[in-house]
Protein backbone atom coordinates (compact mmCIF):
# COMPACT_ATOMS: atom_id res chain seq x y z
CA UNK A 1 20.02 -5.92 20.45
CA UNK A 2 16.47 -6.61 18.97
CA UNK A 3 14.15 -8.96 20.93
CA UNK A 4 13.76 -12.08 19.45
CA UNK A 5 10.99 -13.40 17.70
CA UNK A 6 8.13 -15.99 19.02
CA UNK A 7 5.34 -17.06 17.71
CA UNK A 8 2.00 -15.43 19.19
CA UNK A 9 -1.02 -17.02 19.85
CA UNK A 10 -4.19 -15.92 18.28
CA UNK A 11 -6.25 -14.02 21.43
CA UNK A 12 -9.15 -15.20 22.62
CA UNK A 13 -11.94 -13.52 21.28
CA UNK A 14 -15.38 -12.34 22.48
CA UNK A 15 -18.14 -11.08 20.40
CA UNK A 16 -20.59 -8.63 20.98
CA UNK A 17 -24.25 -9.34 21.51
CA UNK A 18 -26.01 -7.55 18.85
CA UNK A 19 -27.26 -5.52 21.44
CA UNK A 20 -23.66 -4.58 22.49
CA UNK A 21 -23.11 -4.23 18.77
CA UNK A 22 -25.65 -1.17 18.27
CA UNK A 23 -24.24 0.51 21.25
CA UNK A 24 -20.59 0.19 20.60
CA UNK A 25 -18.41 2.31 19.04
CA UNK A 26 -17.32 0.75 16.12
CA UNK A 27 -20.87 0.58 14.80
CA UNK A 28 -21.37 4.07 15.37
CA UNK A 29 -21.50 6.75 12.23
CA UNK A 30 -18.52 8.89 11.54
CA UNK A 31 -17.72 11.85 9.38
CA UNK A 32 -15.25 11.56 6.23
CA UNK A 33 -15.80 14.83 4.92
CA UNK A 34 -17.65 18.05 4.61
CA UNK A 35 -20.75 16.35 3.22
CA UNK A 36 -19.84 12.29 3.69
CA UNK A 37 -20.27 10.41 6.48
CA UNK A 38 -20.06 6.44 7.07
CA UNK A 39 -22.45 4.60 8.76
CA UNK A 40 -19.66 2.51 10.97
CA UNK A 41 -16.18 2.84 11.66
CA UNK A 42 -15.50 -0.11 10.18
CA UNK A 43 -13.36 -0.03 7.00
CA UNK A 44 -11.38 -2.58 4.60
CA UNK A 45 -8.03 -0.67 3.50
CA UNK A 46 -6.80 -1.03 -0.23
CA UNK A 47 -5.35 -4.14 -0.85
CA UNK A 48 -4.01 -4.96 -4.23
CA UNK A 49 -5.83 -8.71 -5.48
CA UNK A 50 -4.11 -9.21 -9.17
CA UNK A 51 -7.40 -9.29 -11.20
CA UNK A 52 -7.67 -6.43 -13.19
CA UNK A 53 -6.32 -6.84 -16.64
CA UNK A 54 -2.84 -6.28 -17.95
CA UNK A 55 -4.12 -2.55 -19.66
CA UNK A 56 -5.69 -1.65 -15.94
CA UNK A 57 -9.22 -2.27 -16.92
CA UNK A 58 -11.64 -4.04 -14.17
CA UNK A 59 -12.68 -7.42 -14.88
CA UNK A 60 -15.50 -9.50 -13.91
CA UNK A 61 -13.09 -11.03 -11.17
CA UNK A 62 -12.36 -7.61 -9.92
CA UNK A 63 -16.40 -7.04 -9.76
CA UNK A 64 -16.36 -9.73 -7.71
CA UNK A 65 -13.60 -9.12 -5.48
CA UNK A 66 -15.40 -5.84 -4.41
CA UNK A 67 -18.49 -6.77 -4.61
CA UNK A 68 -18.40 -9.65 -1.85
CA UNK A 69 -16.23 -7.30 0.64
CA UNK A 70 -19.35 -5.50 -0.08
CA UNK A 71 -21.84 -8.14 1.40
CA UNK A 72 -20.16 -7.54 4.64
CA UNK A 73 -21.65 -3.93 4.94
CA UNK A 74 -18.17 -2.48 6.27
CA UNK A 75 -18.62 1.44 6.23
CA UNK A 76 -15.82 2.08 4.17
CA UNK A 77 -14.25 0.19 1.55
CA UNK A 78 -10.95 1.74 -0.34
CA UNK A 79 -10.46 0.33 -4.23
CA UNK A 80 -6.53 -0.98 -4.46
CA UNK A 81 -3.68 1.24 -5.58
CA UNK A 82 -4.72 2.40 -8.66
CA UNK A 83 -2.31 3.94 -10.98
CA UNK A 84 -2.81 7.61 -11.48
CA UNK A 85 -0.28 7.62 -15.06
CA UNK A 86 -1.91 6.06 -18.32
CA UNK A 87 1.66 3.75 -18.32
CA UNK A 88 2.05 0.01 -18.52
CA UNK A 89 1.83 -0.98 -14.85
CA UNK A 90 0.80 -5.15 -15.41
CA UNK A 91 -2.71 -6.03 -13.71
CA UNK A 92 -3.46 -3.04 -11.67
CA UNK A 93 -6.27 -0.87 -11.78
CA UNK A 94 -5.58 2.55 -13.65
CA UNK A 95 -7.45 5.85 -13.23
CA UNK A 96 -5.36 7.49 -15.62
CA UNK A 97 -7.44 7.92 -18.64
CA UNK A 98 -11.33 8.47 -19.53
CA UNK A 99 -11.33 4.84 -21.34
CA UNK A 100 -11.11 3.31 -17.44
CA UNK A 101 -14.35 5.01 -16.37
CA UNK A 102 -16.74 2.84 -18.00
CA UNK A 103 -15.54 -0.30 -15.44
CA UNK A 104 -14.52 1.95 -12.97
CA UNK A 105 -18.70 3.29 -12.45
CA UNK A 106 -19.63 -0.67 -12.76
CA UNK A 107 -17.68 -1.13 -9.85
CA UNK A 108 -19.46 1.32 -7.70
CA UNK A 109 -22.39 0.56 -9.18
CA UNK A 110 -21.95 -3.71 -7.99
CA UNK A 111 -20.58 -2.22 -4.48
CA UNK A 112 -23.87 0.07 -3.95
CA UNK A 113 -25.81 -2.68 -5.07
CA UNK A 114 -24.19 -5.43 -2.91
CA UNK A 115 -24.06 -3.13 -0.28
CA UNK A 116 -27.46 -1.36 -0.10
CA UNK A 117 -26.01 1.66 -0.50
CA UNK A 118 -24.72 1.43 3.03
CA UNK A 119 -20.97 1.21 2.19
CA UNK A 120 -19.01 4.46 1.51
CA UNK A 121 -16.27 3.73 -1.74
CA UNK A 122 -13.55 5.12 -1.94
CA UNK A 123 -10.47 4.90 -4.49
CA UNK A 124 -6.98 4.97 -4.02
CA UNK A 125 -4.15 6.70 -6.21
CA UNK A 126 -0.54 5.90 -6.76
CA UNK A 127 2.05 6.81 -8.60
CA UNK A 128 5.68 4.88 -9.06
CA UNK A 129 9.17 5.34 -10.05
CA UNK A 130 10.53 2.35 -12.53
CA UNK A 131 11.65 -0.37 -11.32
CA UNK A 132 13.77 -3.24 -13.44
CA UNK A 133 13.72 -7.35 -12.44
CA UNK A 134 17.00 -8.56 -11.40
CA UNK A 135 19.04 -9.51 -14.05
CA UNK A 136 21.46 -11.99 -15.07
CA UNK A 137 25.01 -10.95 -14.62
CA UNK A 138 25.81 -11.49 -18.47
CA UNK A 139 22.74 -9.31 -19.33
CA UNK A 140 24.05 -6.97 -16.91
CA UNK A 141 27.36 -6.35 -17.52
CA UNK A 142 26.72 -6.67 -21.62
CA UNK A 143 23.48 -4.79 -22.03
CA UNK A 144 22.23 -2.53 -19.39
CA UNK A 145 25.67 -1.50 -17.19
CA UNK A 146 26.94 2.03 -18.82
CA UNK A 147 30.53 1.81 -19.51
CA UNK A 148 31.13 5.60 -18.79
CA UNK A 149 34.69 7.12 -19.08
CA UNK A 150 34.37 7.55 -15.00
CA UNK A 151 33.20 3.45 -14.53
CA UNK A 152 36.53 3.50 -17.00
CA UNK A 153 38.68 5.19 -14.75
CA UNK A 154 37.00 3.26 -11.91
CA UNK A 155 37.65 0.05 -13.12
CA UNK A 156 41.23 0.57 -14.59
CA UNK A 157 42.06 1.87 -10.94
CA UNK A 158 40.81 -0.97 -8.76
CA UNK A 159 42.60 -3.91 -11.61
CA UNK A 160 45.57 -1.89 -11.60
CA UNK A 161 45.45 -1.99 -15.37
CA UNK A 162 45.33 1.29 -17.07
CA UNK A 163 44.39 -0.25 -20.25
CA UNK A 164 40.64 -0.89 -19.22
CA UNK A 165 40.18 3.24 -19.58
CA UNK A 166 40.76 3.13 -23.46
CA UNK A 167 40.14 -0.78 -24.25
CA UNK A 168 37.19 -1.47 -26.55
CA UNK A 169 33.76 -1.48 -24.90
CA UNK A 170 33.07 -5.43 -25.92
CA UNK A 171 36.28 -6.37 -24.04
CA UNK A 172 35.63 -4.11 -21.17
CA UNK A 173 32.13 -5.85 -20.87
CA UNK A 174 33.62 -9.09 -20.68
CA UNK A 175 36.83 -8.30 -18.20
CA UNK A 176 33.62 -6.92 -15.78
CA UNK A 177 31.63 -9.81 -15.91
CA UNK A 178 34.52 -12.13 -15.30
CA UNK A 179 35.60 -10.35 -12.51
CA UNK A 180 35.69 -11.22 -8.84
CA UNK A 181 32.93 -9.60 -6.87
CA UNK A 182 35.63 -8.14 -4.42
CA UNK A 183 36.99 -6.38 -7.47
CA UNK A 184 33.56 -5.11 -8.19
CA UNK A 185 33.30 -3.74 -5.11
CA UNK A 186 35.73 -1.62 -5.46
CA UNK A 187 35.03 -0.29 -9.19
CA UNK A 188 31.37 -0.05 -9.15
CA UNK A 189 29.21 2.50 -7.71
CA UNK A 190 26.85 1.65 -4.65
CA UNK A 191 23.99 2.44 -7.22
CA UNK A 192 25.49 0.51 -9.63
CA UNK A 193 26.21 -2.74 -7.66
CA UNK A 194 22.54 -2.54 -6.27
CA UNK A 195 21.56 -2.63 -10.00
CA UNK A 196 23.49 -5.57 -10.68
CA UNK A 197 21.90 -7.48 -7.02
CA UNK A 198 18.28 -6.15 -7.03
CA UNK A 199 17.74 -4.53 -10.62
CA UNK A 200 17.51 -1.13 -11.11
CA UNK A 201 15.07 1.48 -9.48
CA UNK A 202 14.51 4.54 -9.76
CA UNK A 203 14.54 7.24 -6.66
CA UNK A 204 13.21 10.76 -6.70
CA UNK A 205 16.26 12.25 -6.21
CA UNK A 206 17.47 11.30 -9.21
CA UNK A 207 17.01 14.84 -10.99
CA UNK A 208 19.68 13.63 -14.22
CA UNK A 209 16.90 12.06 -15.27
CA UNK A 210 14.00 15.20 -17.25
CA UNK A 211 10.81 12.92 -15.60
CA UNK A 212 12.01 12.68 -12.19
CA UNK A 213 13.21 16.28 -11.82
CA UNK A 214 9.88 17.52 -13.40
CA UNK A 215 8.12 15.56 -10.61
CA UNK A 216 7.00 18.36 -8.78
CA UNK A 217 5.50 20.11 -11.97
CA UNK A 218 3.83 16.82 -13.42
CA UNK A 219 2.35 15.54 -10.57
CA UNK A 220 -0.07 18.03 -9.22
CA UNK A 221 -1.77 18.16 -12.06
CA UNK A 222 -2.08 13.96 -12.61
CA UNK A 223 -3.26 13.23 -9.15
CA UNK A 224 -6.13 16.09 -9.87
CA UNK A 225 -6.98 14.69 -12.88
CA UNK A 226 -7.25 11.10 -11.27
CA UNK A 227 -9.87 12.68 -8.82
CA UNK A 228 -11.78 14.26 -11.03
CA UNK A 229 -12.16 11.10 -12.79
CA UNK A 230 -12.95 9.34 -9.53
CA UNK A 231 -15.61 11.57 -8.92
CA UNK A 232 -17.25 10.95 -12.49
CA UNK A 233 -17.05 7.43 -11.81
CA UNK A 234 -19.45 7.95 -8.67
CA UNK A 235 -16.82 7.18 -6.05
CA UNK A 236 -17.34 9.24 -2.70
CA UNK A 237 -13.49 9.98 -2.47
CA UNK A 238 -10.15 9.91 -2.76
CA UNK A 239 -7.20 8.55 -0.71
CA UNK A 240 -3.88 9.84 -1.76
CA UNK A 241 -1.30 7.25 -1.60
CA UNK A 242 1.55 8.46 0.44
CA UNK A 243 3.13 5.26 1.99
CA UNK A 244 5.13 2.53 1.66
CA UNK A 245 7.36 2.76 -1.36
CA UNK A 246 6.14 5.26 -3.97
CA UNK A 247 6.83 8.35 -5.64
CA UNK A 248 4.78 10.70 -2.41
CA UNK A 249 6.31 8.36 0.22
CA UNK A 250 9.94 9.05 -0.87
CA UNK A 251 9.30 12.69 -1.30
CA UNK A 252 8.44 12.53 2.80
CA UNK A 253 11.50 10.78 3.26
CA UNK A 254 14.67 11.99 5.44
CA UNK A 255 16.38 9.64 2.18
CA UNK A 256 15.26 12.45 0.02
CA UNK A 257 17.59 14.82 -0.43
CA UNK A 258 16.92 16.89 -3.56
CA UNK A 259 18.42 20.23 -3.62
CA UNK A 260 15.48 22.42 -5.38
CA UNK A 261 13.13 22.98 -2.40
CA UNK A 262 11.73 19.31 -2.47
CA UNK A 263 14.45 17.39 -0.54
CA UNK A 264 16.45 17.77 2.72
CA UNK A 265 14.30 19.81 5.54
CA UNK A 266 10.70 18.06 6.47
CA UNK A 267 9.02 21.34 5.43
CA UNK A 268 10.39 20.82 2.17
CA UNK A 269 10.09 16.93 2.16
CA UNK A 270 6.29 17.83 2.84
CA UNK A 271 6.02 20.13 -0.06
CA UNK A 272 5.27 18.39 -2.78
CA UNK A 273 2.32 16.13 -1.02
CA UNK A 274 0.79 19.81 0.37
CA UNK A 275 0.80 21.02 -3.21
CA UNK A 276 -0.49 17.53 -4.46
CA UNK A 277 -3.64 17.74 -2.00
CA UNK A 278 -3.91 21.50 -2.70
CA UNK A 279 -4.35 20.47 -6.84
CA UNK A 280 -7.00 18.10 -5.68
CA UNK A 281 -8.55 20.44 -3.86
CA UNK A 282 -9.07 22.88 -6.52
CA UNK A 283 -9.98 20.16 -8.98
CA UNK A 284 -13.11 18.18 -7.22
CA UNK A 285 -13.87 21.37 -4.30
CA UNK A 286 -14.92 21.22 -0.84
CA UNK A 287 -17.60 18.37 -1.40
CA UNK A 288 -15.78 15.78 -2.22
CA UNK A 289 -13.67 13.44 0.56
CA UNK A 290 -10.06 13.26 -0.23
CA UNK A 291 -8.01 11.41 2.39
CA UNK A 292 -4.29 11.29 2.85
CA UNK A 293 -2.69 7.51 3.64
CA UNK A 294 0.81 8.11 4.84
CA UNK A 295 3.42 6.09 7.36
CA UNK A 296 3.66 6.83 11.01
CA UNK A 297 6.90 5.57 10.85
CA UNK A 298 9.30 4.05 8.01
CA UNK A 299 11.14 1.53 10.11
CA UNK A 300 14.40 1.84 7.94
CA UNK A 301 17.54 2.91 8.67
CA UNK A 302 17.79 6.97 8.63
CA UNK A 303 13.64 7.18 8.32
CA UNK A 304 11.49 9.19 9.93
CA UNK A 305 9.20 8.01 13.18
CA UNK A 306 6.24 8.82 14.75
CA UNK A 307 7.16 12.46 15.77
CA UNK A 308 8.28 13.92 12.36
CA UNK A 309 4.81 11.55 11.38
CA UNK A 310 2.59 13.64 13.48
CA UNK A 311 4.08 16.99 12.39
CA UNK A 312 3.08 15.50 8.92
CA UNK A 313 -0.82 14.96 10.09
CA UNK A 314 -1.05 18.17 11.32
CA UNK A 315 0.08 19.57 7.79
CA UNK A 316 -2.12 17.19 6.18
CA UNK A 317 -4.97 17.96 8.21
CA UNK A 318 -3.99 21.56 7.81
CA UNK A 319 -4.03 21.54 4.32
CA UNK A 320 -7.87 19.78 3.87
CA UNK A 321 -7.28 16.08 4.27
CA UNK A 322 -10.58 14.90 5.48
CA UNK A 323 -8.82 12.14 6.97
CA UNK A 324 -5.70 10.60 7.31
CA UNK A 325 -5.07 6.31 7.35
CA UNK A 326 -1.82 5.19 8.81
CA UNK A 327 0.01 2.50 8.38
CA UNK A 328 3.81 1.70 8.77
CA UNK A 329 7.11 0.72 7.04
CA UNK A 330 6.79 -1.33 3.87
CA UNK A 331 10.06 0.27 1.99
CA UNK A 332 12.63 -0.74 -0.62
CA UNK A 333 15.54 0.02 1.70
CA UNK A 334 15.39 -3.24 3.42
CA UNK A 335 14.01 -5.78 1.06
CA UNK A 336 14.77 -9.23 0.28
CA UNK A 337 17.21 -9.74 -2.55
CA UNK A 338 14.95 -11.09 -5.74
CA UNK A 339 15.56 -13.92 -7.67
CA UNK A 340 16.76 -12.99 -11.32
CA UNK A 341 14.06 -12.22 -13.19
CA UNK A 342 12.04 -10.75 -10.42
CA UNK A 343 11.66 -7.73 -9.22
CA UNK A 344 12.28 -6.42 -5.80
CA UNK A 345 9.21 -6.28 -3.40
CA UNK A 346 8.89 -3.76 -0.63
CA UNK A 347 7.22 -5.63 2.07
CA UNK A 348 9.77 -8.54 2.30
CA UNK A 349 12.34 -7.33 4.76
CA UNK A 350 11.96 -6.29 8.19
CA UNK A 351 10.09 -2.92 7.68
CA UNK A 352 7.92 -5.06 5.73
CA UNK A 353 6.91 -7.00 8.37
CA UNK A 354 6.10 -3.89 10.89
CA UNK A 355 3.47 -3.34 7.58
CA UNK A 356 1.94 -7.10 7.80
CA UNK A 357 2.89 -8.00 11.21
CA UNK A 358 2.63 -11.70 11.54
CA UNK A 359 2.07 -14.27 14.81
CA UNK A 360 5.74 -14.78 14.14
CA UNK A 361 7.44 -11.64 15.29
CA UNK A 362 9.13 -9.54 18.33
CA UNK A 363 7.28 -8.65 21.38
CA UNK A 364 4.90 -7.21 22.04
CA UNK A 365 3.46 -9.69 19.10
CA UNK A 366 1.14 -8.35 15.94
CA UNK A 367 -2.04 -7.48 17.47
CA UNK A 368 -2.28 -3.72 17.54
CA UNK A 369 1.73 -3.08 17.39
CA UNK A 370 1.29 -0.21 14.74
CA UNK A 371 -1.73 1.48 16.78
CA UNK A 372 0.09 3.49 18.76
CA UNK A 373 1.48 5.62 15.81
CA UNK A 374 -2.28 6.73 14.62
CA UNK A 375 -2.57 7.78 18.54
CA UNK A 376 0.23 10.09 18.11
CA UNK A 377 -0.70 11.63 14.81
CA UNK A 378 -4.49 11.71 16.18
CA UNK A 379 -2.87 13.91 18.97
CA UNK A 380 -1.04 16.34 16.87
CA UNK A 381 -4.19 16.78 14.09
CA UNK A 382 -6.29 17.32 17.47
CA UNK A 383 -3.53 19.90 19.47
CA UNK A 384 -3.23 21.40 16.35
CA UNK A 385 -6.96 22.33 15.99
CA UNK A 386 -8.61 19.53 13.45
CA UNK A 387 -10.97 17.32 13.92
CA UNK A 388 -9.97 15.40 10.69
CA UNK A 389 -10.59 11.56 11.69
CA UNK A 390 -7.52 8.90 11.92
CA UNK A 391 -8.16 5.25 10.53
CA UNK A 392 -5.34 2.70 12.00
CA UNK A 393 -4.64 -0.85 11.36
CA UNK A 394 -2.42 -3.78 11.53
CA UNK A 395 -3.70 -6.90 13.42
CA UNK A 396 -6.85 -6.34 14.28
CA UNK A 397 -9.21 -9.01 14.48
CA UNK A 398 -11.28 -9.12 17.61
CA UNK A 399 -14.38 -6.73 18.68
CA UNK A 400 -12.73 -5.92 21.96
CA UNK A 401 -9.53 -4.78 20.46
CA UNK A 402 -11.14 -2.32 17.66
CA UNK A 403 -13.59 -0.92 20.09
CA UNK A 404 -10.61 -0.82 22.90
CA UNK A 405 -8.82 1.30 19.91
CA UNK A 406 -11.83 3.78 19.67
CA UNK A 407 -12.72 4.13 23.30
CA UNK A 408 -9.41 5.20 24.29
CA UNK A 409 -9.51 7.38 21.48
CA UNK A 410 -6.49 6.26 19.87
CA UNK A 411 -8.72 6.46 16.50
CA UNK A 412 -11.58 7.35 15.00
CA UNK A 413 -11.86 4.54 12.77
CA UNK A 414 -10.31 0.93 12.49
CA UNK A 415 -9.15 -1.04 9.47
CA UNK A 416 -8.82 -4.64 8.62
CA UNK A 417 -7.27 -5.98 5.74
CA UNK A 418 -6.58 -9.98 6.39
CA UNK A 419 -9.09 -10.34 8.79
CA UNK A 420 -11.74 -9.13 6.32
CA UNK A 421 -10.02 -11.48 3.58
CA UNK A 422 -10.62 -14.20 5.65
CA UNK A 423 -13.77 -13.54 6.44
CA UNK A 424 -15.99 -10.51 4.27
CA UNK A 425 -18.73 -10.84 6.48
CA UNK A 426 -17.56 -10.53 9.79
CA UNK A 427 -18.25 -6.89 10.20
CA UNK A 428 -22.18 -8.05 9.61
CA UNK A 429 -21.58 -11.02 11.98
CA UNK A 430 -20.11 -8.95 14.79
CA UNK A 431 -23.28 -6.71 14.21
CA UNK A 432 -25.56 -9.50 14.41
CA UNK A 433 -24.59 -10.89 17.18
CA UNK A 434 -23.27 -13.82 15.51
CA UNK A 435 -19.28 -13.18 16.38
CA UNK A 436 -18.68 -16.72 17.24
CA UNK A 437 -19.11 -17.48 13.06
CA UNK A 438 -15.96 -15.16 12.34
CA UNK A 439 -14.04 -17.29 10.32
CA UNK A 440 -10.43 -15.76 12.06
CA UNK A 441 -7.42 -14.92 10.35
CA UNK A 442 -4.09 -16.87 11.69
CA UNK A 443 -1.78 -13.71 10.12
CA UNK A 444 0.48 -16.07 8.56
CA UNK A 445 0.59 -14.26 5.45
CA UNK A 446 -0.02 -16.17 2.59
CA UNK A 447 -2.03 -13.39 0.89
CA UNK A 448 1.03 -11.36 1.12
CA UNK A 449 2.92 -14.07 -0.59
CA UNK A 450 0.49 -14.67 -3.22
CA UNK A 451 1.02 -11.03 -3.50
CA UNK A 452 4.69 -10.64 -3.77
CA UNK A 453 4.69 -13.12 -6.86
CA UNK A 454 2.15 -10.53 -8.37
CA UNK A 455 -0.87 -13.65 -8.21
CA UNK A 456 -3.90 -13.71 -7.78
CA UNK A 457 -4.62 -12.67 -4.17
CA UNK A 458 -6.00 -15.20 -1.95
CA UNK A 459 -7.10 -16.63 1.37
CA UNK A 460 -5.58 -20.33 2.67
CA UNK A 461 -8.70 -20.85 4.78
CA UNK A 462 -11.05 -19.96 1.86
CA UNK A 463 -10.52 -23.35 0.65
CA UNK A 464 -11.16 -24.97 3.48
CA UNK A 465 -14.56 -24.68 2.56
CA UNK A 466 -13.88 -25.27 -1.10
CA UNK A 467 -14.23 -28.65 -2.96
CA UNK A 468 -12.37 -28.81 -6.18
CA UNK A 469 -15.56 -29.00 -8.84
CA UNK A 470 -18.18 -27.12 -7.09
CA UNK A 471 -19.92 -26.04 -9.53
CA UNK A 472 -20.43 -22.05 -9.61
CA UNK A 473 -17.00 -21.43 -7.61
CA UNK A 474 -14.36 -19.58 -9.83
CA UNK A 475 -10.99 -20.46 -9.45
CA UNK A 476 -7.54 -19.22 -9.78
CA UNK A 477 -5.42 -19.46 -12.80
CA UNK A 478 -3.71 -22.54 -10.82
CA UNK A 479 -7.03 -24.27 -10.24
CA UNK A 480 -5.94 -24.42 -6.80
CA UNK A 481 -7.56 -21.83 -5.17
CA UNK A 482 -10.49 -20.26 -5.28
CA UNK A 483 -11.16 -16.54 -6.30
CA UNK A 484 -14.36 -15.88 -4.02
CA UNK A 485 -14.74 -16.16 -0.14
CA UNK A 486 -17.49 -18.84 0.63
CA UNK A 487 -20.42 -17.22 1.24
CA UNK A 488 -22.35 -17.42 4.61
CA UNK A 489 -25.68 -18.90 4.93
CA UNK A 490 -26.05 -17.46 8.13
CA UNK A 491 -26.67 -13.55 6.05
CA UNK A 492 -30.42 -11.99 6.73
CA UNK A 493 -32.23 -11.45 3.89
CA UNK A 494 -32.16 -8.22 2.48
C-alpha cells in the first residue's frame, strides 16, 4: 500500500557567506568535456517556456527568456527540447534545418553577452512519435476508427450479430458509436479503445508503420546533423534527450519490445541510443561536449529502475557521453485522461509527479527524492572506470542541500529548474553572500500547469512584484502574467 500524501513544508534555509560561497563546492569549476569546463556546478536544466514561434524560430521573448537565466551567472544553462526533425511541432524550438541558425547564434550570442561569457550553453535535442488530441466519439467512430474486416469480425462477435461483418461501412460507423461502452470493450482493441479515451499515439514498436520501423536507420543520422548545426550556431554542446516520453526514452524501455535487435533485452533496448551518440560522435569529434539526459528510473508499471539505469550510465559513459543528467519518470503510461480536444501530457499522472515532485506528495517529501538515482548511476560510470560527471535534480532549493549533494559525492553537478524560475539570480545571490534575497520556490507547480496547456511558461510569484501597467514589463498573451522575472537591484555592476 503506498504511503499517503502530506503536504511538506518548505526547509529552512541557510545561505552561505560569500566567503563560504568561494570555498564550497558548488561554486567550484567542473569538467564537461575534453576541452569544456564550467566555472560552477551550478546548472538550469531544459525547460520548455512556449515562446518560440509556431515554425520553431526564436523570438525576441525567447531572447529574453535565456537571456535573464543568464544574469544569474549559473555555469551551465541547457536550451529547451528542441526538435531535431524539420516537422510541424507548434512553438518549440527546432534545430532541424540551416534556416534556424540565424536565431539560434543570436541566442548564444544574448547568453554570452548577459552572461560575461561565464555561462557554458548548451542545447538540447528531441525527437517524438505523433501524437493525436482526444477526440469526440462521433469524430472517432466516423472518421479516424479503421473498420477492418478483423474490427468486423470483432464487433459482429461481441453483438452477437453476424451481419455487422458484411453491413455497409456508414451503418457499421453508426451501430459503434451508439454502442454501450461495455460492448466496446469487448470488440475493440486495447490500442484502439486508448485511441478513442486519450487520442492516438504512436509507440516505437509499431514497425507496420515504414517511419517507425526505419527508426533505427533515420535517426543516427538526424541527431548528427542537429549537432553539427549546434556547433555552427556557437553552442558548447549537446545533450541528447533520452527521457521522459520520446522516441530514445521508449527505445530504453522494458515496454519496447521490437523484434529486429532494437526491442526486448536491455543490450538491445540500449542499441539504438549507443549508435545515436556514436553518429554524433563522428559528426562534431572529440572537442565538442555531448551529454546524454536519460531516467534513473521510469516509475511505471513494467519500467526499468535504478539498477538497469546504472548499467545504462556505464554504457553511456562507455560510449563518450561527457556527462550524463538524470532525472525520473515523466511517461505516457500513466497520464491523466485529456479533455477532447487535448492532447495527452506525460507529466500528469503519478510518474509525473516523481519528475516535478511537489510539497504535496509521499514521504520522504520533494526535496532531493530523485537524488539518490544519480548516486547510483554516478557509482556504476565510476566502478566502471569513467570519470564522466553526473548532474541530478528535483527539489533543490537550498545551499546546504546542493552542496550536501556534492560533498557526499552523490553528484558532480546540481540542477534547478523551478527554483531558478522563481528566482534567475539566486545562483549570483548565494555567491554573494546575499542568500537571504532568494526569492524561494513553494513547488506547487503552476509552471508545470502553464505548461501542460502548452502556455506561456510562467512563475506565480513573479507577479508578486508585478503591477499591471509598468511600463517596460512584457506580458503574457493573457495580460495576466508577466513574461520576465523582476530583476534585482541588489546585482553588482558589471
Amino acid at each position: 500500500m503506498a504511503a499517503p500524501r502530506a503536504r511538506h513544508p518548505l526547509p529552512p534555509a541557510r545561505w552561505p557567506t560569500a566567503e563560504e560561497a568561494a570555498r564550497s563546492l558548488l561554486f567550484s569549476q567542473v569538467r564537461l568535456g575534453r576541452t569544456l569546463s564550467a566555472e560552477s556546478r551550478t546548472w538550469v536544466p531544459a525547460m520548455v517556456p512556449w515562446r518560440a514561434t509556431e515554425e520553431g524560430f526564436v523570438t525576441a521573448e525567447v531572447l529574453d527568456w535565456y537571456g535573464r537565466f543568464a544574469r544569474g551567472r549559473p555555469g551551465t544553462i541547457v536550451v529547451e527540447a528542441t526538435g531535431i526533425r524539420d516537422v510541424p511541432s507548434g512553438p518549440l524550438l527546432r534545430v532541424g534545418h540551416d534556416r534556424f541558425l540565424p536565431g539560434l547564434r543570436d541566442l548564444v550570442a544574448r547568453v554570452r553577452r548577459e552572461s560575461g561569457g561565464r555561462t557554458r550553453l548548451l542545447l538540447q535535442g528531441i525527437d517524438f512519435l505523433a501524437i493525436r488530441r482526444r477526440p469526440a466519439p462521433e469524430a472517432f467512430f466516423r472518421r479516424y476508427l479503421s473498420v477492418t474486416p478483423d474490427l468486423r469480425r470483432r464487433f459482429a462477435a461481441a453483438a452477437g450479430e453476424p451481419r455487422w461483418e458484411t453491413a455497409p461501412e456508414a451503418d457499421a460507423r453508426e451501430a459503434l458509436l451508439a454502442a454501450p461502452r461495455g460492448l466496446l470493450e469487448r470488440a475493440l482493441t486495447r490500442r484502439e479503445i486508448e485511441a478513442l479515451d486519450f487520442g492516438h499515439r504512436e509507440r516505437v514498436g509499431d514497425v507496420h508503420l515504414p517511419h517507425v520501423r526505419d527508426l533505427p536507420r533515420t535517426l543516427p543520422g538526424l541527431f548528427a546533423d542537429a549537432a553539427a548545426r549546434t556547433r555552427e550556431a556557437g553552442f558548447d554542446g549537446l545533450e541528447l534527450h533520452y527521457a521522459h516520453a520520446y522516441t530514445m526514452a521508449s527505445f530504453l524501455s522494458p515496454l519496447n519490445l521490437r523484434e529486429d535487435g532494437y526491442g526486448g533485452s536491455r543490450e538491445d533496448r540500449v542499441r539504438l541510443p549507443l549508435e545515436v551518440l556514436a553518429a554524433v560522435r563522428a559528426r562534431v569529434g572529440p572537442d565538442f561536449c555531448i551529454g546524454v539526459r536519460f531516467l534513473g528510473e521510469e516509475a511505471i508499471a513494467g519500467g526499468f529502475g535504478a539498477e538497469e539505469a546504472a548499467w545504462f550510465g556505464a554504457r553511456f559513459a562507455e560510449g563518450g557521453a561527457d556527462y550524463l543528467s538524470i532525472s525520473k519518470g515523466g511517461k505516457f503510461e500513466d497520464a491523466r485522461q485529456p479533455a477532447v480536444g487535448e492532447a495527452a501530457y506525460p507529466y500528469t499522472g503519478p510518474s509525473g509527479l516523481e519528475c516535478m515532485p511537489t510539497t504535496l506528495c509521499d514521504p520522504p517529501g520533494p526535496f532531493g527524492r530523485n537524488v539518490p538515482l544519480a548516486a547510483a548511476v554516478r557509482r556504476a560510470v565510476r566502478e566502471a572506470g569513467f570519470e564522466a560527471p553526473v548532474v541530478t535534480s528535483g527539489g533543490i532549493g537550498t545551499f546546504d542541500l546542493a552542496e550536501g549533494i556534492l560533498r557526499r559525492g552523490e553528484a558532480d553537478v546540481v540542477a534547478a529548474a523551478r527554483q531558478s524560475l522563481a528566482d534567475p539570480d539566486w545562483w549570483l545571490k548565494m555567491r554573494l553572500g546575499r542568500g537571504a534575497e532568494v526569492r524561494r520556490c513553494t513547488y506547487t507547480n503552476y509552471c508545470e500547469g502553464l505548461d501542460q496547456r502548452h502556455r506561456q511558461v510562467t512563475c506565480k510569484l513573479w507577479d508578486r512584484e508585478f503591477r499591471r501597467g509598468d511600463p517596460g514589463v512584457a506580458v503574457a498573451a493573457d495580460g495576466r502574467r508577466r513574461l520576465v522575472a523582476p530583476e534585482w537591484d541588489g546585482r553588482p555592476p558589471d
